[in-house]
C-alpha atoms as a PDB file:
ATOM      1  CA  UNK A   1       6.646 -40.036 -53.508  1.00  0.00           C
ATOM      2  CA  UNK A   2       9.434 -37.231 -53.219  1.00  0.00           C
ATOM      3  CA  UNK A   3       6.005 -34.409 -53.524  1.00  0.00           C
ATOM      4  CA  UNK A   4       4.193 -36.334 -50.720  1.00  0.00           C
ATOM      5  CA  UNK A   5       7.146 -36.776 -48.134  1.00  0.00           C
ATOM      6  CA  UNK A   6       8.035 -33.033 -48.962  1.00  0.00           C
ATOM      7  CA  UNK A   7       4.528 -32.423 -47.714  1.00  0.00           C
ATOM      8  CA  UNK A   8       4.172 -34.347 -44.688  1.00  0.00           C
ATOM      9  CA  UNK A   9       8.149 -32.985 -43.607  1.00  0.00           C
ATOM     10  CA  UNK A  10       6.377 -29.800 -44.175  1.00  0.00           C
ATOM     11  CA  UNK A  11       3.407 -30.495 -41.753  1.00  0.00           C
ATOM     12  CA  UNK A  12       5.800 -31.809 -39.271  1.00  0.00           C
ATOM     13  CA  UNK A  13       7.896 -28.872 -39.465  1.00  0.00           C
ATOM     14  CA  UNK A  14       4.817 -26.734 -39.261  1.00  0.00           C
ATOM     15  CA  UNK A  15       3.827 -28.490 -35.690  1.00  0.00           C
ATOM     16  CA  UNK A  16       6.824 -28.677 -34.238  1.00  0.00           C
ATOM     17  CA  UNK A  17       7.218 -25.043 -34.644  1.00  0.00           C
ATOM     18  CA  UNK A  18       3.512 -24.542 -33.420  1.00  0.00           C
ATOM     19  CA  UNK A  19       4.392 -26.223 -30.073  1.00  0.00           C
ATOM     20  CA  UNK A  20       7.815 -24.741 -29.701  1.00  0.00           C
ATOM     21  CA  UNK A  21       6.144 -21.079 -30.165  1.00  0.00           C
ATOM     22  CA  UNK A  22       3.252 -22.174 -28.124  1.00  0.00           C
ATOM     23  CA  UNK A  23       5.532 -23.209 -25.155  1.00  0.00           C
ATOM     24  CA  UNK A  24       7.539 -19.804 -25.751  1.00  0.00           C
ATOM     25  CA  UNK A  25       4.199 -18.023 -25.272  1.00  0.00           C
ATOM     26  CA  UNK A  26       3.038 -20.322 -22.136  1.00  0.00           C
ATOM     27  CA  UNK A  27       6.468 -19.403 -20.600  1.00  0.00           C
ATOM     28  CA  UNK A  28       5.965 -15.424 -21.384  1.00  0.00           C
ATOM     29  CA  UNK A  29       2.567 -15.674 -19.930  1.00  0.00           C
ATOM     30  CA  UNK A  30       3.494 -17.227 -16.833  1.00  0.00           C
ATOM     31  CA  UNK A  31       6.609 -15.061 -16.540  1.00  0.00           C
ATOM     32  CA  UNK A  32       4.302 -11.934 -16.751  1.00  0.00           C
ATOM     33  CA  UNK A  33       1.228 -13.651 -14.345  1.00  0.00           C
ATOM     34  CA  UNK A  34       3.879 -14.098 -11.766  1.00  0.00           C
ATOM     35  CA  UNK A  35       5.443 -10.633 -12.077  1.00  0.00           C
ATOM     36  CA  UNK A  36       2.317  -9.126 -11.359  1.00  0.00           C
ATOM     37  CA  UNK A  37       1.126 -11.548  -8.699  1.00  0.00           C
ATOM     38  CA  UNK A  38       4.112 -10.078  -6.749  1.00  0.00           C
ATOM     39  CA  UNK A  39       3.800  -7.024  -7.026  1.00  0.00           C
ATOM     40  CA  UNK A  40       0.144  -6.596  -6.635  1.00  0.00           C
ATOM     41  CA  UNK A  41      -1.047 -10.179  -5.321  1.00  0.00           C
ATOM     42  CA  UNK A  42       1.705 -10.760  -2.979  1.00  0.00           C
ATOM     43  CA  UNK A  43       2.154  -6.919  -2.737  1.00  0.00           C
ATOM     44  CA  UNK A  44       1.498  -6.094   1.009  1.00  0.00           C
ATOM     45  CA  UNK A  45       1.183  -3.040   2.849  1.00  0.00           C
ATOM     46  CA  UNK A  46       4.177  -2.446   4.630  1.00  0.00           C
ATOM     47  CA  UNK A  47       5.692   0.030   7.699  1.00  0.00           C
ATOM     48  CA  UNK A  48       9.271   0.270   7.526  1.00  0.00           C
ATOM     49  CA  UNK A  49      11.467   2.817  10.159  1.00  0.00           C
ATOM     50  CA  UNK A  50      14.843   4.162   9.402  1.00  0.00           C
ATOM     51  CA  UNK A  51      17.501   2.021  10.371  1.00  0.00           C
ATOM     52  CA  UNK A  52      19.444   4.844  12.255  1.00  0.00           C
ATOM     53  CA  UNK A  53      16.764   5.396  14.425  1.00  0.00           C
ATOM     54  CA  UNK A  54      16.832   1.677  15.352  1.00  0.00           C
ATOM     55  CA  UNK A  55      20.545   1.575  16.062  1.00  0.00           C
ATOM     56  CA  UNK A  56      21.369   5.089  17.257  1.00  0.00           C
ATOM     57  CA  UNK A  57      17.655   6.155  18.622  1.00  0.00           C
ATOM     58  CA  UNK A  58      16.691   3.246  19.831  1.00  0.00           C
ATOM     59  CA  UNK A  59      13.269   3.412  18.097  1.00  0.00           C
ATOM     60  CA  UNK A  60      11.201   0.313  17.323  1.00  0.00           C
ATOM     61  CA  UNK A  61       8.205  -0.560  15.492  1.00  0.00           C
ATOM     62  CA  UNK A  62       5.467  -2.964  17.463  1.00  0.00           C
ATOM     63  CA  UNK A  63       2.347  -4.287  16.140  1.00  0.00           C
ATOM     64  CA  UNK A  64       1.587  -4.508  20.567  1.00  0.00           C
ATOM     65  CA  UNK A  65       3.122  -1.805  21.542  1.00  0.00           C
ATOM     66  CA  UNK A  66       5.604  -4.499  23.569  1.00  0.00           C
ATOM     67  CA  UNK A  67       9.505  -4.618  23.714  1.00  0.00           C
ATOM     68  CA  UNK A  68       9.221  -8.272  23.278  1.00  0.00           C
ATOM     69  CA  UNK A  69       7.929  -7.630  19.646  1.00  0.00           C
ATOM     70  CA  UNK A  70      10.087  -5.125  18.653  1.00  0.00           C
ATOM     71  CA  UNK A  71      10.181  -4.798  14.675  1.00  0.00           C
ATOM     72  CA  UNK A  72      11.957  -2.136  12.038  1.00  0.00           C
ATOM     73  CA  UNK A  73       9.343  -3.608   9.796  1.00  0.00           C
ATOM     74  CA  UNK A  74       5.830  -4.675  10.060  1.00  0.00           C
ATOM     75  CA  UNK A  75       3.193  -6.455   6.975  1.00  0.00           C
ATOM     76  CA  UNK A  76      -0.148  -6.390   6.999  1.00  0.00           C
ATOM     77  CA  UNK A  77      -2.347  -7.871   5.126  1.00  0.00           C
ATOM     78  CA  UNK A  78      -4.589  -6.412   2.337  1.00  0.00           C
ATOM     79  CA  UNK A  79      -7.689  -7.422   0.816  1.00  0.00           C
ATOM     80  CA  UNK A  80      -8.765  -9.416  -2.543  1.00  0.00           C
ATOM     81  CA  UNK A  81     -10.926  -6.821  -3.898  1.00  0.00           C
ATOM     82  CA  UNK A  82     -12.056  -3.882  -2.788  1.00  0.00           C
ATOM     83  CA  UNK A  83     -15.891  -2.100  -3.313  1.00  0.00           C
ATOM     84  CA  UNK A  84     -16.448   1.800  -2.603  1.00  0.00           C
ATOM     85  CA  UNK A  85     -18.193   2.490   0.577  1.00  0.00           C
ATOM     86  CA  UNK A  86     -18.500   5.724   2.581  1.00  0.00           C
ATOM     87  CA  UNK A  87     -16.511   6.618   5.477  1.00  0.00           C
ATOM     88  CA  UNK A  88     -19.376   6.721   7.428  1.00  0.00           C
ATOM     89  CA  UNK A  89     -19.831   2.492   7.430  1.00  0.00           C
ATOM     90  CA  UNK A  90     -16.568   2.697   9.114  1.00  0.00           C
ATOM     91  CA  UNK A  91     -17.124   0.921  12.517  1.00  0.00           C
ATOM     92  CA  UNK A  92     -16.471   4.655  14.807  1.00  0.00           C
ATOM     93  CA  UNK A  93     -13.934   2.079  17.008  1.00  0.00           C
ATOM     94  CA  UNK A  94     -11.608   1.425  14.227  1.00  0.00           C
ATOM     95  CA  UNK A  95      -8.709   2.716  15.439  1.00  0.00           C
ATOM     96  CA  UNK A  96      -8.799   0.980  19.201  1.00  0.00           C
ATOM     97  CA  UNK A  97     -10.952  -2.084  18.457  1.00  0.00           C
ATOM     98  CA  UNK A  98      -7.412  -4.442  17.630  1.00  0.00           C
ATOM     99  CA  UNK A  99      -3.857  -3.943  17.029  1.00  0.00           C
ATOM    100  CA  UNK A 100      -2.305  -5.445  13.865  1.00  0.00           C
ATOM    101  CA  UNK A 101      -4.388  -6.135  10.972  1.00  0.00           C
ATOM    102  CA  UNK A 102      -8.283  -5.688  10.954  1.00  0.00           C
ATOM    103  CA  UNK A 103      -9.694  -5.669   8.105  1.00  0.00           C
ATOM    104  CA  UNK A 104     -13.126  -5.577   7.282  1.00  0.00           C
ATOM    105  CA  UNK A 105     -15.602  -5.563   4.526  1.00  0.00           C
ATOM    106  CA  UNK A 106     -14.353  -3.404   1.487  1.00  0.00           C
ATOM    107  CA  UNK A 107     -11.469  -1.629   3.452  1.00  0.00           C
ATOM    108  CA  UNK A 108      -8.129  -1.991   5.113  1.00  0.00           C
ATOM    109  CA  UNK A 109      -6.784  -1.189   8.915  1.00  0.00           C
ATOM    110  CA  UNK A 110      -3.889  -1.652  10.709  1.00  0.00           C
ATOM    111  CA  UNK A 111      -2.740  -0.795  13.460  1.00  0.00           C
ATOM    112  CA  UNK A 112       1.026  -0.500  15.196  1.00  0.00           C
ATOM    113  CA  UNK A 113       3.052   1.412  17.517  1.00  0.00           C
ATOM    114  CA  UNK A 114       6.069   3.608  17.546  1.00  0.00           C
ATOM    115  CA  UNK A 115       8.490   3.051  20.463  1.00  0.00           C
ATOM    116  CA  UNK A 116      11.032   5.340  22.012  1.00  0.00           C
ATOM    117  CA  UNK A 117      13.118   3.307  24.177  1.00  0.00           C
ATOM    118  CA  UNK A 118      16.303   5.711  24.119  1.00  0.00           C
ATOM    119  CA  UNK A 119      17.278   8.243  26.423  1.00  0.00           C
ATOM    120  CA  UNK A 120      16.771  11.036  23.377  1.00  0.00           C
ATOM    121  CA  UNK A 121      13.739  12.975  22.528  1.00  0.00           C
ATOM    122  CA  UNK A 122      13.366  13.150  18.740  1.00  0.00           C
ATOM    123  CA  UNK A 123      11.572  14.308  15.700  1.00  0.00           C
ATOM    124  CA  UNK A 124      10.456  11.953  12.964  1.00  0.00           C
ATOM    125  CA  UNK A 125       8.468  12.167   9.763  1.00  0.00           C
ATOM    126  CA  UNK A 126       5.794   9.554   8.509  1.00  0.00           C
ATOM    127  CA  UNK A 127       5.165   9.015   4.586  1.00  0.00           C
ATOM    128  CA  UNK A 128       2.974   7.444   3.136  1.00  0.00           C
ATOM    129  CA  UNK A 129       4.084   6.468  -0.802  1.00  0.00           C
ATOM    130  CA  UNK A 130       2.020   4.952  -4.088  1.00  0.00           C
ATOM    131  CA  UNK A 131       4.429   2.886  -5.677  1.00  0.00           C
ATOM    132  CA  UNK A 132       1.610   1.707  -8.440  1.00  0.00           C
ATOM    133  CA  UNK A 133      -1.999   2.307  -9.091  1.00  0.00           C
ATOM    134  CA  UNK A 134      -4.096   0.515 -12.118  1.00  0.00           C
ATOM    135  CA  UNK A 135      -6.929   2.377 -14.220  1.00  0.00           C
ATOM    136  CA  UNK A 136      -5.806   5.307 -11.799  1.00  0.00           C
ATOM    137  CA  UNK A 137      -7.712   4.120  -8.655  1.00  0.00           C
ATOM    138  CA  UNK A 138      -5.574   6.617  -6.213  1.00  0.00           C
ATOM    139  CA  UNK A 139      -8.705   9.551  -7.416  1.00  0.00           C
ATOM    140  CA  UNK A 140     -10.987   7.922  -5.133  1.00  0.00           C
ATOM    141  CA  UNK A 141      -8.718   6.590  -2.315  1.00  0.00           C
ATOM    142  CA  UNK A 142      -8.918   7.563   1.210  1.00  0.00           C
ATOM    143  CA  UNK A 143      -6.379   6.865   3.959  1.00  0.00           C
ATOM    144  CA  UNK A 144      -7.169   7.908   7.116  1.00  0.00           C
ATOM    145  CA  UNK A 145      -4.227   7.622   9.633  1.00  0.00           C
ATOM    146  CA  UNK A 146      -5.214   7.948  13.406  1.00  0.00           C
ATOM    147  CA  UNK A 147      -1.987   9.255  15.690  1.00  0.00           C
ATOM    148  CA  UNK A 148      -2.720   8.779  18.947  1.00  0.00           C
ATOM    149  CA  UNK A 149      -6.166   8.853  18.838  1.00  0.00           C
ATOM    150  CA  UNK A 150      -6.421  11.935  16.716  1.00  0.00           C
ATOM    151  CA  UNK A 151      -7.893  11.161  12.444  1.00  0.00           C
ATOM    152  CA  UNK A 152      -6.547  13.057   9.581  1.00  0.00           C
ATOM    153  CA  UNK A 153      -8.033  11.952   6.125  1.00  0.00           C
ATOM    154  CA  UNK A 154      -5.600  12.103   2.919  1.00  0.00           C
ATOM    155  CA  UNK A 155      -7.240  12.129  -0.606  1.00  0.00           C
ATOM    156  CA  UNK A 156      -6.132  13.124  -3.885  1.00  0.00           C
ATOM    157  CA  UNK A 157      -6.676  16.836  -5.293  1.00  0.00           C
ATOM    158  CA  UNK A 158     -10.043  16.984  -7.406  1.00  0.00           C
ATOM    159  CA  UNK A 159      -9.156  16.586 -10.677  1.00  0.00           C
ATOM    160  CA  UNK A 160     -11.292  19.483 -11.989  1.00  0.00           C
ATOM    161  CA  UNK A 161     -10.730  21.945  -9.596  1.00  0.00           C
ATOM    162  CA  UNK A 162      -7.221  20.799  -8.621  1.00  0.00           C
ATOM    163  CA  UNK A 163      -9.172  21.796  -4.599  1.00  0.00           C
ATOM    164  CA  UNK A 164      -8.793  18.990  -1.693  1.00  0.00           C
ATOM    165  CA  UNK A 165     -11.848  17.031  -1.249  1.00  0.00           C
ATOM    166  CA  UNK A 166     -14.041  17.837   1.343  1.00  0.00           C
ATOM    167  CA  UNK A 167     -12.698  16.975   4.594  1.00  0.00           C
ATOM    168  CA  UNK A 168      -9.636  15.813   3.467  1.00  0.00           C
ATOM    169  CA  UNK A 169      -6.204  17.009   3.203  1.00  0.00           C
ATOM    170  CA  UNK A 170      -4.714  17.218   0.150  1.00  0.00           C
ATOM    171  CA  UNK A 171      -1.806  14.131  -1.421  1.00  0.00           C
ATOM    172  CA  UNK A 172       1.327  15.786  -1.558  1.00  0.00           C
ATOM    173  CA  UNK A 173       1.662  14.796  -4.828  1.00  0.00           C
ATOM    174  CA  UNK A 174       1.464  11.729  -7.272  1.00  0.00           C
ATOM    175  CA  UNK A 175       3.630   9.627  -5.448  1.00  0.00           C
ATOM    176  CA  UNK A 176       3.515  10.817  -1.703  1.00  0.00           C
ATOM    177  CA  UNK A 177       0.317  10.196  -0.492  1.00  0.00           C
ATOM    178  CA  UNK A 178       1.200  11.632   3.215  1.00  0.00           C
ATOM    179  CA  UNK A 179       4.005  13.319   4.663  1.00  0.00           C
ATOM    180  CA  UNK A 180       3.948  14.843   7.950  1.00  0.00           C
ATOM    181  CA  UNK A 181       6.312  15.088  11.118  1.00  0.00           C
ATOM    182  CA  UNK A 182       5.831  14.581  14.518  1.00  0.00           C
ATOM    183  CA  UNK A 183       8.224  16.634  16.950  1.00  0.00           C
ATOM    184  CA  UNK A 184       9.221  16.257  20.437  1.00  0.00           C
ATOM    185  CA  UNK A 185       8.989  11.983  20.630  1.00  0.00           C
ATOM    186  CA  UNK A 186      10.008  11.829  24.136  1.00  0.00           C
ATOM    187  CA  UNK A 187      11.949   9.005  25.565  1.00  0.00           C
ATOM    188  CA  UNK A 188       9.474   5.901  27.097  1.00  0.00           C
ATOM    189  CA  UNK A 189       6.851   7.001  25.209  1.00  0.00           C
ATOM    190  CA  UNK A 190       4.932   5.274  22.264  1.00  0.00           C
ATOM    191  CA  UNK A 191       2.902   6.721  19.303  1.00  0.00           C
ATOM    192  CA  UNK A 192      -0.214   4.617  18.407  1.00  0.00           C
ATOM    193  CA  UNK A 193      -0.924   4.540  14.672  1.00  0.00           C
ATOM    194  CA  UNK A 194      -3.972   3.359  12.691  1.00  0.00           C
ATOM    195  CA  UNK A 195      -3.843   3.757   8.829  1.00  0.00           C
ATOM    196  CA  UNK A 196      -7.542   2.801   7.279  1.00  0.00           C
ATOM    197  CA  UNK A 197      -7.468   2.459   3.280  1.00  0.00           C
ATOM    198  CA  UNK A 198     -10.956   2.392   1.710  1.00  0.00           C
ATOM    199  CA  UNK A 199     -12.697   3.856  -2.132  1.00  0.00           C
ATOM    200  CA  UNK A 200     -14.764   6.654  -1.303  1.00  0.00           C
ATOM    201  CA  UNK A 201     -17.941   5.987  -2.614  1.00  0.00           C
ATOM    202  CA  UNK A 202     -18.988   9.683  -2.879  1.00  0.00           C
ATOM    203  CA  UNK A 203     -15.434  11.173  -4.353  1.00  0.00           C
ATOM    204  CA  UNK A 204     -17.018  12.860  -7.590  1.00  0.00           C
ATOM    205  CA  UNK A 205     -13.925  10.574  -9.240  1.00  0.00           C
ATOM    206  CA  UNK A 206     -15.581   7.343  -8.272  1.00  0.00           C
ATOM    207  CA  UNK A 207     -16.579   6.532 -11.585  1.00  0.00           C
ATOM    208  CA  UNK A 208     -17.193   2.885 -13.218  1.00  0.00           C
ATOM    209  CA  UNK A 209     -14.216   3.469 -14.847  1.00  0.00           C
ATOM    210  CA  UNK A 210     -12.031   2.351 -11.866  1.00  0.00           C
ATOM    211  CA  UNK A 211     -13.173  -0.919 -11.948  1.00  0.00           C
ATOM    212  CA  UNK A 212     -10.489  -3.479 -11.829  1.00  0.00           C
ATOM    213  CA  UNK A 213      -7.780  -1.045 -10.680  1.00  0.00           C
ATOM    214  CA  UNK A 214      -5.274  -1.345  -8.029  1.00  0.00           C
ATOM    215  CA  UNK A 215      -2.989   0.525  -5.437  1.00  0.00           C
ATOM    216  CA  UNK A 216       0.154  -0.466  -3.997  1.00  0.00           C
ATOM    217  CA  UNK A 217       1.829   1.558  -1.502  1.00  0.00           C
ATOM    218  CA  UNK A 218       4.092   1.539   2.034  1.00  0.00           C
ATOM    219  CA  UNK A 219       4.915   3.589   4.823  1.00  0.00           C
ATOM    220  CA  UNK A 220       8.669   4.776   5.782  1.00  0.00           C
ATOM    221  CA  UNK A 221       8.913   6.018   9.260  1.00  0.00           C
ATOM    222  CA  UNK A 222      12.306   8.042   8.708  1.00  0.00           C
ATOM    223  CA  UNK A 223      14.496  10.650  10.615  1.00  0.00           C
ATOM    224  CA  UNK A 224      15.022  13.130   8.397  1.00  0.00           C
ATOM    225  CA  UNK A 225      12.875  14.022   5.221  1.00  0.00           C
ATOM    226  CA  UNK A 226      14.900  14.735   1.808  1.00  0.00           C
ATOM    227  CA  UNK A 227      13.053  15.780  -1.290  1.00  0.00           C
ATOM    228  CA  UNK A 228      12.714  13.463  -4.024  1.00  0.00           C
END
């Protein structure tokens, strides 16, 4: 009697430790699932402007281009999943067919305004930054960012030739994607931006390998530009 009852408080010793390490496991998973689903899932695009130039400048974001929907920071709206294309399926009226977010079929847009409702003219610089990429998807991304009308198309270096891609100006570097300034932002006047996000289907880096990755990045509209 004392071998079998050693046995069976064994075998319930056994299973209670199976569920308790179970549970720990169910607990790390769902810990780590909703970590990610944050920052990638729940991970939007966002434009965010310097606070001084909200409070001294008197600069405002606006998804309209409206005072009454005045914003230091905007969200759009990505996509699920993303195939390559070209960037000649992009419709040509992309960057005046809507304001806010239009997204369409394997790529991202969105569209906002830049306000000057002070009394100064000023200078400001626009960056772009990757805060994460999966399975290193950023060697095939485009983002195109129409300012006032006018396209410039940011892609990473070639990774052979360490050249920019054709028609394309070159990432700044790993983590800055774009960073340029725009000068002389006179007072009552509004810059119209359109930033398109989409795989380039003929980037020689557009490889099966980049299935299943990801990008997360954001846009800082800031005053003065510091080196990080």
């Amino acid at each position: 009697m004392g071998v079998k009852a050693q046995k069976i408080y064994k075998r319930n010793l056994f299973v209670k430790v199976t569920k308790v390490v179970f549970l720990l496991l169910l607990i790390l998973i769902s810990i780590i699932y909703l970590f990610l689903y944050i920052i990638y899932a729940g991970g939007r695009f966002t434009v965010t402007l310097d606070k001084n130039m909200t409070n001294r400048k008197n600069i405002f974001l606006s998804e309209n281009g409206n005072i009454d929907s005045k914003a230091r920071k905007l969200t759009a709206d990505t996509i699920d999943y993303m195939d390559n294309i070209s960037i000649k399926w992009l419709p040509n009226d992309i960057d005046i067919e809507a304001t806010g977010a239009h997204n369409g079929d394997n790529y991202i847009a969105y569209t906002f305004y830049i306000v000057n409702n002070g009394e100064e003219t000023v200078n400001y610089w626009y960056e772009v930054d990757v805060d994460d990429t999966i399975k290193n998807v950023d060697e095939a991304i485009r983002i195109m960012i129409y300012r006032n009308g006018e396209p410039t198309v940011y892609a990473k270096k070639n990774r052979y030739t360490g050249n920019a891609e054709p028609d394309t100006k070159k990432f700044v570097s790993d983590t800055i994607a774009v960073l340029e300034q725009r000068k002389n932002f006179k007072p009552n006047t509004k810059d119209r931006f359109t930033v398109v996000v989409w795989i380039e289907g003929d980037d020689p880096e557009c490889k099966n390998d980049l299935l299943g990755g990801e990008i997360r990045m954001h846009m800082d509209i800031i005053e003065e530009h510091k080196e990080k």
